[in-house]
N, C-alpha and C. Protein backbone atom coordinates (compact mmCIF):
# COMPACT_ATOMS: atom_id res chain seq x y z
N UNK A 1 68.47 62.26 108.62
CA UNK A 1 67.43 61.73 107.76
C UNK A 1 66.06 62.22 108.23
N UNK A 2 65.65 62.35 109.68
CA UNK A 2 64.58 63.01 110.01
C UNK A 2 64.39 64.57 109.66
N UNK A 3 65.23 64.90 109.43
CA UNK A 3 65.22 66.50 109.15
C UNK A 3 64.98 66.86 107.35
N UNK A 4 65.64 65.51 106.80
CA UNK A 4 65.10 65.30 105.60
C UNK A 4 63.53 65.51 105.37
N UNK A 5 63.47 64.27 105.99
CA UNK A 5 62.22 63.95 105.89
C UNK A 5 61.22 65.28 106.21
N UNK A 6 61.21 65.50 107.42
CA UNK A 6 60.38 66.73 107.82
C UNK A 6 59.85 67.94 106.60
N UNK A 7 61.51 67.99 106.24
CA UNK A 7 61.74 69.64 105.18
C UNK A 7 60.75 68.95 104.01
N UNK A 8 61.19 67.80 103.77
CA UNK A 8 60.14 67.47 102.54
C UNK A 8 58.52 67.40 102.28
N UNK A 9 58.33 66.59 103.81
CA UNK A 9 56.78 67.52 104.03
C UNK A 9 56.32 68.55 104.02
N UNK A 10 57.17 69.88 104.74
CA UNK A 10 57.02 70.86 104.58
C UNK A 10 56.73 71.44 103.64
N UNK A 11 57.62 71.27 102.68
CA UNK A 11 57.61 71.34 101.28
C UNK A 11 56.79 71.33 100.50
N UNK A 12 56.31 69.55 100.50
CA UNK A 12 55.13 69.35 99.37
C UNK A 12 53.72 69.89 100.42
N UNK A 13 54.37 70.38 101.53
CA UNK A 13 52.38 70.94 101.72
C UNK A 13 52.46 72.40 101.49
N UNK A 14 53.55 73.25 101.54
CA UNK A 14 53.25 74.58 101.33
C UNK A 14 53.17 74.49 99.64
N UNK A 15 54.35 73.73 99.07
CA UNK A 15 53.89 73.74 97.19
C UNK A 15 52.27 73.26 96.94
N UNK A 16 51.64 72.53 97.52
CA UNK A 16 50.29 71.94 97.69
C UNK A 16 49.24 73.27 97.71
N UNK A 17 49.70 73.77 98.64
CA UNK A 17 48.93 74.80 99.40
C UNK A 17 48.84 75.82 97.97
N UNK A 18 50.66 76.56 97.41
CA UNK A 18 50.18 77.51 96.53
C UNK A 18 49.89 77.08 95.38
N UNK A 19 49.99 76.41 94.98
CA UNK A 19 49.62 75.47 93.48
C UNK A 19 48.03 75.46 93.43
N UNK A 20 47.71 75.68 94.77
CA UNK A 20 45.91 75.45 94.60
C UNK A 20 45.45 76.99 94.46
N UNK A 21 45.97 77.76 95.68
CA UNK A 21 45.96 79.07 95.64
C UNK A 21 45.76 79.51 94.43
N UNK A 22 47.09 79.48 93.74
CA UNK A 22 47.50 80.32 92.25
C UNK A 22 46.26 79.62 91.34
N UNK A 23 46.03 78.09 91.15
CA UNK A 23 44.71 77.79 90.51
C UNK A 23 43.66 78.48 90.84
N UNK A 24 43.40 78.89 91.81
CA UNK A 24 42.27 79.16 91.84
C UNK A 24 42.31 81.24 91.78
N UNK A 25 42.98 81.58 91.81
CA UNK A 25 43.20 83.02 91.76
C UNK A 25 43.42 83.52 90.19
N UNK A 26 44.00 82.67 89.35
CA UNK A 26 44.07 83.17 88.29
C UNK A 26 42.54 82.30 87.23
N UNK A 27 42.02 81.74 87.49
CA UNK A 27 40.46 80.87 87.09
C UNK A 27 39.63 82.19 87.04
N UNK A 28 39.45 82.36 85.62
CA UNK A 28 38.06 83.26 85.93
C UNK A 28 36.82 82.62 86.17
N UNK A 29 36.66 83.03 87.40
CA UNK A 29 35.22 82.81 88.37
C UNK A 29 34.63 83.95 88.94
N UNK A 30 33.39 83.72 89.25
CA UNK A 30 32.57 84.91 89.91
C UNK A 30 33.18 84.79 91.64
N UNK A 31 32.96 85.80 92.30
CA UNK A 31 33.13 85.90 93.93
C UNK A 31 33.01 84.70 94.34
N UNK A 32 31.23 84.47 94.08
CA UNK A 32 30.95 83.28 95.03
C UNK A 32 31.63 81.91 94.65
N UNK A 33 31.62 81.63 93.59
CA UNK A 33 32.44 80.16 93.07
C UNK A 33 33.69 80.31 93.37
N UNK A 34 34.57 81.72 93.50
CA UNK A 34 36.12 81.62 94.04
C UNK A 34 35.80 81.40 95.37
N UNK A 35 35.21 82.00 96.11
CA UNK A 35 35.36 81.40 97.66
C UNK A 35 34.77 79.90 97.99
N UNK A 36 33.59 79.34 97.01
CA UNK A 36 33.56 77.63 97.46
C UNK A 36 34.71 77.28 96.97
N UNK A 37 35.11 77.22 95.87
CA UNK A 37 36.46 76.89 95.39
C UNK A 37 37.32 76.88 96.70
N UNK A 38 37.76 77.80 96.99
CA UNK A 38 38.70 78.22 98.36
C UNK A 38 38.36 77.27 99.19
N UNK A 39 37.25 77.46 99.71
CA UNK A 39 36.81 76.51 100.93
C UNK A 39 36.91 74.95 100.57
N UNK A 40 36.52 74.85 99.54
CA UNK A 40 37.01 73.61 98.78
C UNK A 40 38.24 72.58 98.94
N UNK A 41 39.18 73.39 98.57
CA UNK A 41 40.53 73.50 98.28
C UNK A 41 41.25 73.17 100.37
N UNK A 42 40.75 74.53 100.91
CA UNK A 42 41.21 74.20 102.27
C UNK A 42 40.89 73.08 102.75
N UNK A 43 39.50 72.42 102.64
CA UNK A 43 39.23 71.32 103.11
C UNK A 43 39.92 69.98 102.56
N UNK A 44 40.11 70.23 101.44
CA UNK A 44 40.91 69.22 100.52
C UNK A 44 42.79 69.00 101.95
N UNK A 45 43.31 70.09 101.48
CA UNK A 45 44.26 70.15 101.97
C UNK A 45 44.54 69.86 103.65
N UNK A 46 43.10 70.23 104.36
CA UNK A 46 43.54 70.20 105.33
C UNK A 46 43.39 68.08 105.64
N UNK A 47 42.44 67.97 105.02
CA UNK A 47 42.21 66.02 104.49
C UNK A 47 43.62 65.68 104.76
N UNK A 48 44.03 66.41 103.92
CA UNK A 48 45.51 65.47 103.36
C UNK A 48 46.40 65.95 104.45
N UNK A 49 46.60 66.97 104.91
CA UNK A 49 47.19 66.79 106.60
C UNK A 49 46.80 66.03 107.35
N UNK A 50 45.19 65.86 107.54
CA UNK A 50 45.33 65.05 108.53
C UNK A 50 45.71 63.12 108.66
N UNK A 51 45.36 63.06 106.69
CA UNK A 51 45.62 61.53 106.41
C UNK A 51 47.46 61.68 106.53
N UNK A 52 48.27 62.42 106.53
CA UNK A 52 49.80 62.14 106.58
C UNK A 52 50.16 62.35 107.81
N UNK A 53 49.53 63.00 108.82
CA UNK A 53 50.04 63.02 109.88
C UNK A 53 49.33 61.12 110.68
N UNK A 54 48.23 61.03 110.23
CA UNK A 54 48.51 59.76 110.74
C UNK A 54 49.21 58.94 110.08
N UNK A 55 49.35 58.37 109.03
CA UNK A 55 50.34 57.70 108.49
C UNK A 55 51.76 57.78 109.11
N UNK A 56 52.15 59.11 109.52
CA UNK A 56 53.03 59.31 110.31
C UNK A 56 52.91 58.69 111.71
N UNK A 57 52.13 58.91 112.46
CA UNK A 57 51.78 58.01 113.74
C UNK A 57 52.12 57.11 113.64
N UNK A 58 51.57 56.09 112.69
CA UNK A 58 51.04 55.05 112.82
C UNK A 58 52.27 54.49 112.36
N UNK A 59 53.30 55.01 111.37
CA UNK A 59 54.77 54.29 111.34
C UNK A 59 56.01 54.80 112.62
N UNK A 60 55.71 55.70 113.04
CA UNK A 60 55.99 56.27 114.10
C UNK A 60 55.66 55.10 115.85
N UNK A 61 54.77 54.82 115.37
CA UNK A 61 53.98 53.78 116.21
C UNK A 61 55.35 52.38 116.30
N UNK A 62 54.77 51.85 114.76
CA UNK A 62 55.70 50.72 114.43
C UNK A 62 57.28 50.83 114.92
N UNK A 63 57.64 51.51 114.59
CA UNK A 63 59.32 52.20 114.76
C UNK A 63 59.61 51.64 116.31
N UNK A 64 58.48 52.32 117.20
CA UNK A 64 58.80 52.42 118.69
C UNK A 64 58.57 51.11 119.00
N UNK A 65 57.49 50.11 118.77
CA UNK A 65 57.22 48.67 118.96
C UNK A 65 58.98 48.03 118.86
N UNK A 66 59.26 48.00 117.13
CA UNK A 66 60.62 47.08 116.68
C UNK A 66 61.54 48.04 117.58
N UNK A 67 61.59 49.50 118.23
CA UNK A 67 63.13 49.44 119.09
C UNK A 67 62.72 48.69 120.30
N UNK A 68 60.92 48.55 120.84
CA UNK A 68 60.92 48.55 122.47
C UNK A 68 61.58 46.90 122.20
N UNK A 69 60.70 45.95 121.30
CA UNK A 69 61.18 44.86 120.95
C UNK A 69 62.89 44.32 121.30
N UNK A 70 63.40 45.13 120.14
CA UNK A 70 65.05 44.62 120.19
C UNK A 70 65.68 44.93 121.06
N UNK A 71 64.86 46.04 122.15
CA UNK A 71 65.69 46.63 123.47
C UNK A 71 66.18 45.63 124.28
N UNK A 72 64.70 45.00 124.75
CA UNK A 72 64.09 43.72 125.32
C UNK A 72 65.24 42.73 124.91
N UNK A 73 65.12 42.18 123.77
CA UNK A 73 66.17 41.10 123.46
C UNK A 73 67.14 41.71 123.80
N UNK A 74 67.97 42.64 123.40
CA UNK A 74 69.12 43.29 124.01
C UNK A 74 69.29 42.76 125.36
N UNK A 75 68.53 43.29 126.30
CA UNK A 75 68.94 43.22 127.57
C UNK A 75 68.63 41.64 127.91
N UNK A 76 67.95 41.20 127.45
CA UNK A 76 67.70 39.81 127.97
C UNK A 76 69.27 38.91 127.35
N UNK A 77 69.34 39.32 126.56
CA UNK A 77 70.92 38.31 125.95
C UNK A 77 71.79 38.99 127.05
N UNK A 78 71.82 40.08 127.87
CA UNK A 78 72.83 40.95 128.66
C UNK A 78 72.51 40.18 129.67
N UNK A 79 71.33 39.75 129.94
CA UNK A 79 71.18 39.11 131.15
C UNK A 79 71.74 37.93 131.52
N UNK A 80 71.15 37.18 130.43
CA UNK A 80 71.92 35.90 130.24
C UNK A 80 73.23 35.44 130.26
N UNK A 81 74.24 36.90 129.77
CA UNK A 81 75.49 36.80 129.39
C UNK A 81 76.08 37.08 131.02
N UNK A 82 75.63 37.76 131.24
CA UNK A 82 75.52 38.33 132.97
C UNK A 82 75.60 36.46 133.33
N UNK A 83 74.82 36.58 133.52
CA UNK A 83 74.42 34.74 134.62
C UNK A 83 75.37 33.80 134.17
N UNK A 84 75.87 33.87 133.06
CA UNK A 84 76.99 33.01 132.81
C UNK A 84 78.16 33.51 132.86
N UNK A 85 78.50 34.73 133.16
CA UNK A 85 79.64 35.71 133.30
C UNK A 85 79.90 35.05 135.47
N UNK A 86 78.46 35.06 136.22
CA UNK A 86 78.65 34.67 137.63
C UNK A 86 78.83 33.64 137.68
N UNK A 87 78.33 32.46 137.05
CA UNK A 87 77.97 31.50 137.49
C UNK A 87 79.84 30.94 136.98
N UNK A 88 80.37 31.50 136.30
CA UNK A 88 81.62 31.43 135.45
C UNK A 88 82.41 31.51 136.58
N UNK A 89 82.29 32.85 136.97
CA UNK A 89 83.50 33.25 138.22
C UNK A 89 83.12 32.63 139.34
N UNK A 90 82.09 31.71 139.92
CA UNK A 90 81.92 31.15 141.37
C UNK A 90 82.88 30.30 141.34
N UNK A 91 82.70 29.29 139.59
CA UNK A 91 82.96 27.85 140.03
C UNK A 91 84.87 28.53 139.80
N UNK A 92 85.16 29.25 139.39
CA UNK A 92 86.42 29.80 139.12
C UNK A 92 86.81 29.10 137.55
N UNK A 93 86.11 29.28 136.38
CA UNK A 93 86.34 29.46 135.03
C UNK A 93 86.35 30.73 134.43
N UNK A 94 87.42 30.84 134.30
CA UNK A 94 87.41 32.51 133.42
C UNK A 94 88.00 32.28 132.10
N UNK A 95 87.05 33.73 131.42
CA UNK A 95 86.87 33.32 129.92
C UNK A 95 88.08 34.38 129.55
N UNK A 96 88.70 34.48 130.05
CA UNK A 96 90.28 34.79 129.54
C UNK A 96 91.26 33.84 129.26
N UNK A 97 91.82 33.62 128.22
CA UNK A 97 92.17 32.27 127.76
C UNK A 97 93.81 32.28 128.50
N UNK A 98 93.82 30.90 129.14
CA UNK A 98 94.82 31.11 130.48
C UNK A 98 96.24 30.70 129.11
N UNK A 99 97.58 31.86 129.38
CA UNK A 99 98.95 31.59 128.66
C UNK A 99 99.69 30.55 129.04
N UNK A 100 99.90 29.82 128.59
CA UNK A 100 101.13 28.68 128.90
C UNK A 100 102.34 29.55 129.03
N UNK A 101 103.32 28.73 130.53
CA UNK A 101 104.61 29.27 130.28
C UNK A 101 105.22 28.69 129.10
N UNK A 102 105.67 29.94 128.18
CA UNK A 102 106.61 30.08 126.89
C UNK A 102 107.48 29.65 127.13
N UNK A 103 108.23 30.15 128.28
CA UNK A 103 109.66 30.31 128.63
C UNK A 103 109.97 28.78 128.82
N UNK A 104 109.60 27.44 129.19
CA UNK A 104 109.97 26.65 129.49
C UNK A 104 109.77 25.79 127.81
N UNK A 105 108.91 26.31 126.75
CA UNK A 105 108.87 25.59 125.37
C UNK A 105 109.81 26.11 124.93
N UNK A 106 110.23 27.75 124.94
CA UNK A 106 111.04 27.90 124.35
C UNK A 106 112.65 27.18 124.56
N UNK A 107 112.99 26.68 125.56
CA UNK A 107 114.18 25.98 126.01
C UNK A 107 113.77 24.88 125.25
């Protein structure tokens, strides 16, 4: 899914990129208005890189918070399960459920 994702950025910024290009190359304009145009256009585009790459951060950000989060609980329920896993085997209760002899019901 990340590789999805990636190719698709890729994507809509190079289609971004020639879609402006080709607008502006086939526009009859004089020199100077095709190159503000241009410069225009780059600045436009490079905007919009830099507003998606943070957007990217910034959910990128979130992502790492909710795993460091559930790690945390993770290990803390491990811990817990731990301390009652010792405190289980001192007093000698084990959570293996003890078999009745069969052999003497079955008679």
């Amino acid at each position: 899914m990340k590789e999805n994702c990636k190719s698709f950025i890729r994507g809509a910024l190079v289609g971004s990129i020639a879609g402006s290009v080709a607008a502006l190359l086939f526009a009859p304009k004089s020199g100077r208005e095709l190159r503000q145009d241009i410069t225009d256009q780059a600045r436009h585009v490079s905007d919009k890189g830099h507003e998606l790459a943070g957007k990217i951060s910034d959910t990128s950000i979130e992502y790492t918070d909710k795993i460091k989060e559930t790690a945390s609980a993770v290990i803390h329920e491990l811990g817990q399960w731990r301390k009652k896993s010792d405190i289980a085997s001192k007093v000698g209760i084990s959570s293996v459920p003890v078999q009745e002899n069969t052999e003497e019901d079955a008679l």
